[in-house]
PDB file of N, CA and C in Angstrom:
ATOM      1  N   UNK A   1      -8.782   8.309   4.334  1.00  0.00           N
ATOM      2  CA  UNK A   1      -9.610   7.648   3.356  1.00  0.00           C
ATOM      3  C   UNK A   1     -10.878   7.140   4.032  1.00  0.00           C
ATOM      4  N   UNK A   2     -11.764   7.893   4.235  1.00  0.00           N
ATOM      5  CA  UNK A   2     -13.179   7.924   5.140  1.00  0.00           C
ATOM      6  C   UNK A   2     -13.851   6.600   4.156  1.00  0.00           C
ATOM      7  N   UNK A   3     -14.151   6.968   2.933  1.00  0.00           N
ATOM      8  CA  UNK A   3     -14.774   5.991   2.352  1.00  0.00           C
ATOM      9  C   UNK A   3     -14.045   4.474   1.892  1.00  0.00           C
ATOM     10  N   UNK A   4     -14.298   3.922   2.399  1.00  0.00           N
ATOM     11  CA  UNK A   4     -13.780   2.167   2.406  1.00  0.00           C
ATOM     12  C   UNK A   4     -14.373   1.456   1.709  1.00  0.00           C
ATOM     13  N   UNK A   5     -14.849   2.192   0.267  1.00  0.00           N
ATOM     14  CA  UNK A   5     -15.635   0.922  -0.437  1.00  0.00           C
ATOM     15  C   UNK A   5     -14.951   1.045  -2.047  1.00  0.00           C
ATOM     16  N   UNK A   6     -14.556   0.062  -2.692  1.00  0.00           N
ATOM     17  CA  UNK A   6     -14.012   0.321  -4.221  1.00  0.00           C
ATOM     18  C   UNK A   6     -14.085  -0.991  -4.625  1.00  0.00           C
ATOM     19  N   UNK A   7     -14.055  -1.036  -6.013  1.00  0.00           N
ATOM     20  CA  UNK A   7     -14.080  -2.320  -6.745  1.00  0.00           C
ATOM     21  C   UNK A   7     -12.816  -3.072  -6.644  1.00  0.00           C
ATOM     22  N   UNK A   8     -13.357  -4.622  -5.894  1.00  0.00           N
ATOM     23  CA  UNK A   8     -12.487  -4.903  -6.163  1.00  0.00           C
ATOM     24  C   UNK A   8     -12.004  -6.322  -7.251  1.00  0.00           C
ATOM     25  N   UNK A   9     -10.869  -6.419  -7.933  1.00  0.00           N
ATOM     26  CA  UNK A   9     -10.842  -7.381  -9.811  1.00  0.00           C
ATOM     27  C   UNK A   9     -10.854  -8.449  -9.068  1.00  0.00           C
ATOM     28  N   UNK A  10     -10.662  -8.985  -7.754  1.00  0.00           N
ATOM     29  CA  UNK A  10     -10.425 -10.396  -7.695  1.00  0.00           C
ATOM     30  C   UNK A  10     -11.946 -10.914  -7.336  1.00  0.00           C
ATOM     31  N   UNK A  11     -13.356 -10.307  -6.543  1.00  0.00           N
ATOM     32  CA  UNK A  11     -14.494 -10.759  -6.386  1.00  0.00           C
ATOM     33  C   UNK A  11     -15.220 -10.137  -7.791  1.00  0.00           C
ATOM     34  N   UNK A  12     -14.981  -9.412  -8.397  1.00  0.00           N
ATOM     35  CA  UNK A  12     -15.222  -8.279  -9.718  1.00  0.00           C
ATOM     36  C   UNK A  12     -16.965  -7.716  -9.009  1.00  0.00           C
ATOM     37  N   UNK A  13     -16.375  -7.007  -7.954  1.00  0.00           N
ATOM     38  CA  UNK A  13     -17.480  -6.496  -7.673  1.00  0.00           C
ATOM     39  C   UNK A  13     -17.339  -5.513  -6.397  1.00  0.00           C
ATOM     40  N   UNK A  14     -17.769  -4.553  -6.155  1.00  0.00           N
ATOM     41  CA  UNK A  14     -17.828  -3.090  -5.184  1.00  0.00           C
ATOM     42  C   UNK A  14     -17.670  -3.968  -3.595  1.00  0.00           C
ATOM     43  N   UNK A  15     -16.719  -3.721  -2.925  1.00  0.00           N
ATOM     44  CA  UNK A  15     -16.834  -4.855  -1.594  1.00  0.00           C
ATOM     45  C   UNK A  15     -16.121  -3.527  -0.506  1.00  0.00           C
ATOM     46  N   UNK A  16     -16.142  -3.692   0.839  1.00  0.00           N
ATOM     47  CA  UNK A  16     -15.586  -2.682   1.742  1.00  0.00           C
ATOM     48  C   UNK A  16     -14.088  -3.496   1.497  1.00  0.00           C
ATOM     49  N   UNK A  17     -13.096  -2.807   2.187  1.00  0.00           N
ATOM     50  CA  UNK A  17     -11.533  -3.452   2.174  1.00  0.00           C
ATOM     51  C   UNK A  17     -11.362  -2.784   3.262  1.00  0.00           C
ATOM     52  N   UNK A  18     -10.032  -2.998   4.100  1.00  0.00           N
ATOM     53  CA  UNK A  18      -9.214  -3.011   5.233  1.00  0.00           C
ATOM     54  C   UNK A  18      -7.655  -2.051   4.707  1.00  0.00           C
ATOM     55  N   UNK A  19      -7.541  -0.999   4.960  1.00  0.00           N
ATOM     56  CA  UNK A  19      -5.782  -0.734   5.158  1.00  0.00           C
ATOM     57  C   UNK A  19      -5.083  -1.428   6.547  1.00  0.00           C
ATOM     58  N   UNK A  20      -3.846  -1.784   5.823  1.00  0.00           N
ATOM     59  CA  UNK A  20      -3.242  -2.547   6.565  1.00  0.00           C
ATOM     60  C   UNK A  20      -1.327  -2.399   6.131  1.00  0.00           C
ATOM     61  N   UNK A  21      -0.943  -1.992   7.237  1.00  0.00           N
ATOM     62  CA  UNK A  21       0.579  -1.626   6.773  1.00  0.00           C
ATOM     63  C   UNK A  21       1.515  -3.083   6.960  1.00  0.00           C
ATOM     64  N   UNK A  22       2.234  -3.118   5.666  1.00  0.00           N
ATOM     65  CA  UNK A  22       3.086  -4.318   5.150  1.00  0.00           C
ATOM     66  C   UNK A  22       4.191  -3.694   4.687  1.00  0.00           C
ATOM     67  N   UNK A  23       5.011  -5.118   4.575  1.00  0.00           N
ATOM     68  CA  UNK A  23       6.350  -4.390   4.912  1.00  0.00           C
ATOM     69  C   UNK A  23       6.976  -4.824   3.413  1.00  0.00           C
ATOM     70  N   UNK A  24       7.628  -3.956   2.557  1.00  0.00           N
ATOM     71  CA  UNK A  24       8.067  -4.394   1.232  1.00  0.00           C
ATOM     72  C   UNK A  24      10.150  -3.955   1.329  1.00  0.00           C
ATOM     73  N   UNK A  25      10.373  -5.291   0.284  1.00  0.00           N
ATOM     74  CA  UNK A  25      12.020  -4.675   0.020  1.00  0.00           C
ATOM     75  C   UNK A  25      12.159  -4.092  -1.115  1.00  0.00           C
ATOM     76  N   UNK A  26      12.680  -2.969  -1.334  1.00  0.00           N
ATOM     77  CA  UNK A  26      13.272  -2.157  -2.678  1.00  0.00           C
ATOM     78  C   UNK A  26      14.856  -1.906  -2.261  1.00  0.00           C
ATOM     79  N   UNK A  27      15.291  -2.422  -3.715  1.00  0.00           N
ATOM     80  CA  UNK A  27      16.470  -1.888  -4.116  1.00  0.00           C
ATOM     81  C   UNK A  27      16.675  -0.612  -4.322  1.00  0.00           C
ATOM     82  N   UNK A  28      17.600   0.208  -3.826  1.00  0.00           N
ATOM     83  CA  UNK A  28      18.210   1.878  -4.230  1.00  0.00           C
ATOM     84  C   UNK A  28      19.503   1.483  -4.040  1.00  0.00           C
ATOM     85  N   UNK A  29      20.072   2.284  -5.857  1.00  0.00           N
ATOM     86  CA  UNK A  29      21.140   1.983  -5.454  1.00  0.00           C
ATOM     87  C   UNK A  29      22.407   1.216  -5.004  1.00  0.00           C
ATOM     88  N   UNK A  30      21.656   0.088  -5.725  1.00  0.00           N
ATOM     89  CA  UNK A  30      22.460  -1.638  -4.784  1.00  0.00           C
ATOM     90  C   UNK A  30      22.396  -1.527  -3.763  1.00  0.00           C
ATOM     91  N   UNK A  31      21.264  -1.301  -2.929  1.00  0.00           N
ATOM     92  CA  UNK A  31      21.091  -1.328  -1.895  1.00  0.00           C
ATOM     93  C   UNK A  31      20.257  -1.470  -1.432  1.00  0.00           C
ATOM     94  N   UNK A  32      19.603  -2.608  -0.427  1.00  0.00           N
ATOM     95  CA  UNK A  32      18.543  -3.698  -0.038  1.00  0.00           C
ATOM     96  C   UNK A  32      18.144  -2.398   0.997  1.00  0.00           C
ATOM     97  N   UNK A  33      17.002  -2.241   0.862  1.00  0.00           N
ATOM     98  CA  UNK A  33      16.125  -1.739   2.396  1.00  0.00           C
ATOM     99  C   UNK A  33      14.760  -2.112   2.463  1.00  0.00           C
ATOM    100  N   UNK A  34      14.198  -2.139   3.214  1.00  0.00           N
ATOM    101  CA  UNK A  34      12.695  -2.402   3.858  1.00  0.00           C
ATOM    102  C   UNK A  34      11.978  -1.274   4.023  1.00  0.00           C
ATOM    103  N   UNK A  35      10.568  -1.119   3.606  1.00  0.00           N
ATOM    104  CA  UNK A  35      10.223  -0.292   3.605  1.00  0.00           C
ATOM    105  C   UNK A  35       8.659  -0.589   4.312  1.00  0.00           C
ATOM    106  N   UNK A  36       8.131   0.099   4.849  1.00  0.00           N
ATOM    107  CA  UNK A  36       6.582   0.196   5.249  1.00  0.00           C
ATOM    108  C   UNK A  36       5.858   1.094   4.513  1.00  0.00           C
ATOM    109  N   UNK A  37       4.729   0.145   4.161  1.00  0.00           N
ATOM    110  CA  UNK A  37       3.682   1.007   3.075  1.00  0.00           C
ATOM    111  C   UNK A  37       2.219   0.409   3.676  1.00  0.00           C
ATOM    112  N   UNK A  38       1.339   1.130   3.054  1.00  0.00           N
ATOM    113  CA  UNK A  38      -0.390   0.963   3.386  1.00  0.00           C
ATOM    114  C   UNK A  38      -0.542   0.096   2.434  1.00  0.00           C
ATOM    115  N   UNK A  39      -1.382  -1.055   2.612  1.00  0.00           N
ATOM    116  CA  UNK A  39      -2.103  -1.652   1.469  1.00  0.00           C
ATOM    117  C   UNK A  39      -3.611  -1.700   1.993  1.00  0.00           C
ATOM    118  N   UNK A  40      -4.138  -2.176   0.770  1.00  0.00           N
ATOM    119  CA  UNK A  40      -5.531  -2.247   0.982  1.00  0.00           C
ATOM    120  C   UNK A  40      -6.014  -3.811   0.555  1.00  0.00           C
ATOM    121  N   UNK A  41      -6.791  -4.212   1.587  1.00  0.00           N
ATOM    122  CA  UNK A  41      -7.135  -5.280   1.380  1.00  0.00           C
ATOM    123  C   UNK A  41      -8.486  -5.985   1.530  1.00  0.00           C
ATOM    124  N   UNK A  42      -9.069  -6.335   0.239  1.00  0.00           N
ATOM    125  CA  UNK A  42     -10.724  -7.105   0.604  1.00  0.00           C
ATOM    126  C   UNK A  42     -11.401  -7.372   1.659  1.00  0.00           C
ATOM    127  N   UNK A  43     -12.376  -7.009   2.180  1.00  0.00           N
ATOM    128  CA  UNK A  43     -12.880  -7.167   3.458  1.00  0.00           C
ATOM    129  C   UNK A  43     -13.582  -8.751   2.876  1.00  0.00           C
ATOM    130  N   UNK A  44     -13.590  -9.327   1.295  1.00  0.00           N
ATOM    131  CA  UNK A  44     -14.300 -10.299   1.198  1.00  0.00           C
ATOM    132  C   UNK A  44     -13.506 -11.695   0.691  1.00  0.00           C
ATOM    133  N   UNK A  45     -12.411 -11.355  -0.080  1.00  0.00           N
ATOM    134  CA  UNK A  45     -11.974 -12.209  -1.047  1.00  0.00           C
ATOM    135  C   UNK A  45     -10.892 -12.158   0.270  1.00  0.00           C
ATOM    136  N   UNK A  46     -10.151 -11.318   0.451  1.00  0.00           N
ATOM    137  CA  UNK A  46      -8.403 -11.082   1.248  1.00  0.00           C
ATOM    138  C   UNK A  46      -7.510 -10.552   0.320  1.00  0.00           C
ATOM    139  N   UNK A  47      -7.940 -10.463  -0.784  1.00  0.00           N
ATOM    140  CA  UNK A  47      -7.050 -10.255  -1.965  1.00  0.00           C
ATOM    141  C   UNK A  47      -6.948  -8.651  -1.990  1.00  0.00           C
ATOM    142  N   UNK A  48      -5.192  -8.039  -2.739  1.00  0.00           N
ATOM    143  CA  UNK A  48      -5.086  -6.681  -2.463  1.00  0.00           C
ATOM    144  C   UNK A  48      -5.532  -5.604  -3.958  1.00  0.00           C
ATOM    145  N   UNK A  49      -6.234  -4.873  -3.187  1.00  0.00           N
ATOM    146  CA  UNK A  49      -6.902  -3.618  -3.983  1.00  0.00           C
ATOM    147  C   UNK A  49      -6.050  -2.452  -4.276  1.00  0.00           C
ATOM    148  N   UNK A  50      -6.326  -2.011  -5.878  1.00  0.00           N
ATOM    149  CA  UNK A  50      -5.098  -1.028  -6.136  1.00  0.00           C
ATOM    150  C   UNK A  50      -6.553   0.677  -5.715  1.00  0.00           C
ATOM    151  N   UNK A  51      -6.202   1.221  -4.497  1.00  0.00           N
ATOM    152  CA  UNK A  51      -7.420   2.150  -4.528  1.00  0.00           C
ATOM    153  C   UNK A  51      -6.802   3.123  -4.972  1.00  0.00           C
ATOM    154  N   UNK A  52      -7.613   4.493  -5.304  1.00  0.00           N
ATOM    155  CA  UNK A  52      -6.650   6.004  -5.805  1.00  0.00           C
ATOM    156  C   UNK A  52      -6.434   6.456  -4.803  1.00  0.00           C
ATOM    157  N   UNK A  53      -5.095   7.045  -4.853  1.00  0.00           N
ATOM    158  CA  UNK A  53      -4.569   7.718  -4.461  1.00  0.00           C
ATOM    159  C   UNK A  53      -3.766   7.419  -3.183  1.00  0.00           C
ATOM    160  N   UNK A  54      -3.766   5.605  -3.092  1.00  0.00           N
ATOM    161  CA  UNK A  54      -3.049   4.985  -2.270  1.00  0.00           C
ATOM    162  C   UNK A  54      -1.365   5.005  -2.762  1.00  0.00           C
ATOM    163  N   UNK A  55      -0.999   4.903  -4.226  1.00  0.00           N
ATOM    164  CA  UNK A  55       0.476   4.656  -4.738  1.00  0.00           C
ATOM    165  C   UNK A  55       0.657   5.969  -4.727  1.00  0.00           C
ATOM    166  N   UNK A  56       0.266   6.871  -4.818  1.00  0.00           N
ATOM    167  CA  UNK A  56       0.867   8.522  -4.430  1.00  0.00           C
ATOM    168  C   UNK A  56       1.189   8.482  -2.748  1.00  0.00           C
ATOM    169  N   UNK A  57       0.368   7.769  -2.160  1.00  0.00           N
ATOM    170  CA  UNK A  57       0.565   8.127  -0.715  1.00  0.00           C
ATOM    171  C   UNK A  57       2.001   7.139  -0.409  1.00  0.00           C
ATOM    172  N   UNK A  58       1.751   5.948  -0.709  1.00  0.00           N
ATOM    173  CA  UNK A  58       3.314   5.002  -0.502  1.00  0.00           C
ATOM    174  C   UNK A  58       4.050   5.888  -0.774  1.00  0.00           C
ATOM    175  N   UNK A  59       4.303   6.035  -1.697  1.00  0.00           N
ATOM    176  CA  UNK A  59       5.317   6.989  -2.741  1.00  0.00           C
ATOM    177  C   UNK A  59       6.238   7.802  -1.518  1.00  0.00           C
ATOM    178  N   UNK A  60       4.995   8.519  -0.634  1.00  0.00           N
ATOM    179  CA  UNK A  60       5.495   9.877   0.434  1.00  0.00           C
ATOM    180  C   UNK A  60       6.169   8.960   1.176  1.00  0.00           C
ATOM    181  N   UNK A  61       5.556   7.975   1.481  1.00  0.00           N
ATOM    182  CA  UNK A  61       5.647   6.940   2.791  1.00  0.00           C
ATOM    183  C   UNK A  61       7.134   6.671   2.776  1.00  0.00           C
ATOM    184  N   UNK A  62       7.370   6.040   1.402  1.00  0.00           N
ATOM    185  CA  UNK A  62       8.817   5.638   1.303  1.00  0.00           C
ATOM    186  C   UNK A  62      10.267   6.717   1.154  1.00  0.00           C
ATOM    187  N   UNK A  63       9.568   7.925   0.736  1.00  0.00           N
ATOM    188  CA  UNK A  63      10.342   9.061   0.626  1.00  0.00           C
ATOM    189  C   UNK A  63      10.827   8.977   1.991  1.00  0.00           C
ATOM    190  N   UNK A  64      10.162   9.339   2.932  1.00  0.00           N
ATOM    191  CA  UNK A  64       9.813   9.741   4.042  1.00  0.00           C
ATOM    192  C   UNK A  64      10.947   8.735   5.130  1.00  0.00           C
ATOM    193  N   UNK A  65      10.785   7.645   4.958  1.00  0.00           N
ATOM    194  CA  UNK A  65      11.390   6.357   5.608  1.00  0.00           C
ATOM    195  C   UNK A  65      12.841   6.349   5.030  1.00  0.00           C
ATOM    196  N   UNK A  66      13.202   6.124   3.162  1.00  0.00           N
ATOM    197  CA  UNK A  66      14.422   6.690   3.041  1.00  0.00           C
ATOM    198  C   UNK A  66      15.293   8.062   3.162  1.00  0.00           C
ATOM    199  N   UNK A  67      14.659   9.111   3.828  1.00  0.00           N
ATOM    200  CA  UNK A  67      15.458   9.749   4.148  1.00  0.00           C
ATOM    201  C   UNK A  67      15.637  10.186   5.261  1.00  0.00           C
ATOM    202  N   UNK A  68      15.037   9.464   6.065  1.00  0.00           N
ATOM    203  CA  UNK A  68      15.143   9.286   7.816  1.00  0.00           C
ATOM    204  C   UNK A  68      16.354   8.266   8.007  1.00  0.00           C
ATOM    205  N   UNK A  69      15.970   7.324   7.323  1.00  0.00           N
ATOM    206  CA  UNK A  69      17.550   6.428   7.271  1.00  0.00           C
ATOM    207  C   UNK A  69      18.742   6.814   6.636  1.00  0.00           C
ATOM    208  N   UNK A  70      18.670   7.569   5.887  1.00  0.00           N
ATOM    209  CA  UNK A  70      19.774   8.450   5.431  1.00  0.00           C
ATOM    210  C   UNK A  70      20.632   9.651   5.754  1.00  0.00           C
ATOM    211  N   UNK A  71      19.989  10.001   6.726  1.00  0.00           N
ATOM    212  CA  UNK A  71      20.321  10.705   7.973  1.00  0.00           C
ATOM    213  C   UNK A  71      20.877  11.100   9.162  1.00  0.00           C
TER     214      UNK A  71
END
């Protein structure tokens, strides 16, 4: 993601942001795991930016992580 600039709702205005990997829990299954995903975050406010084509990329991320642990 070369270009680092998108709107972001919490300054309501075009600002650069930061990816930064954070760590989230999802349930599968009755079953607690941790997962690592990219977020994106305001280079102005700190607040997190929904950019395109970042929740397709988690998506892989977490595929990827649950079935390495499943393994």
């Amino acid at each position: 993601m070369e270009n680092q600039r998108d709107f972001c709702t919490e300054c309501r205005r075009e600002t650069n942001y930061t990816l930064k990997k954070i760590k989230i829990n999802q349930t599968i299954r009755e079953k607690e795991y941790t997962f690592e995903i990219t977020a994106a975050f305001c280079n102005e406010c700190g607040g997190e930016m929904g950019i395109p084509g970042l929740t397709d990329y988690n998506i892989k991320e977490i595929d990827e992580q649950y079935r390495s642990i499943r393994t």
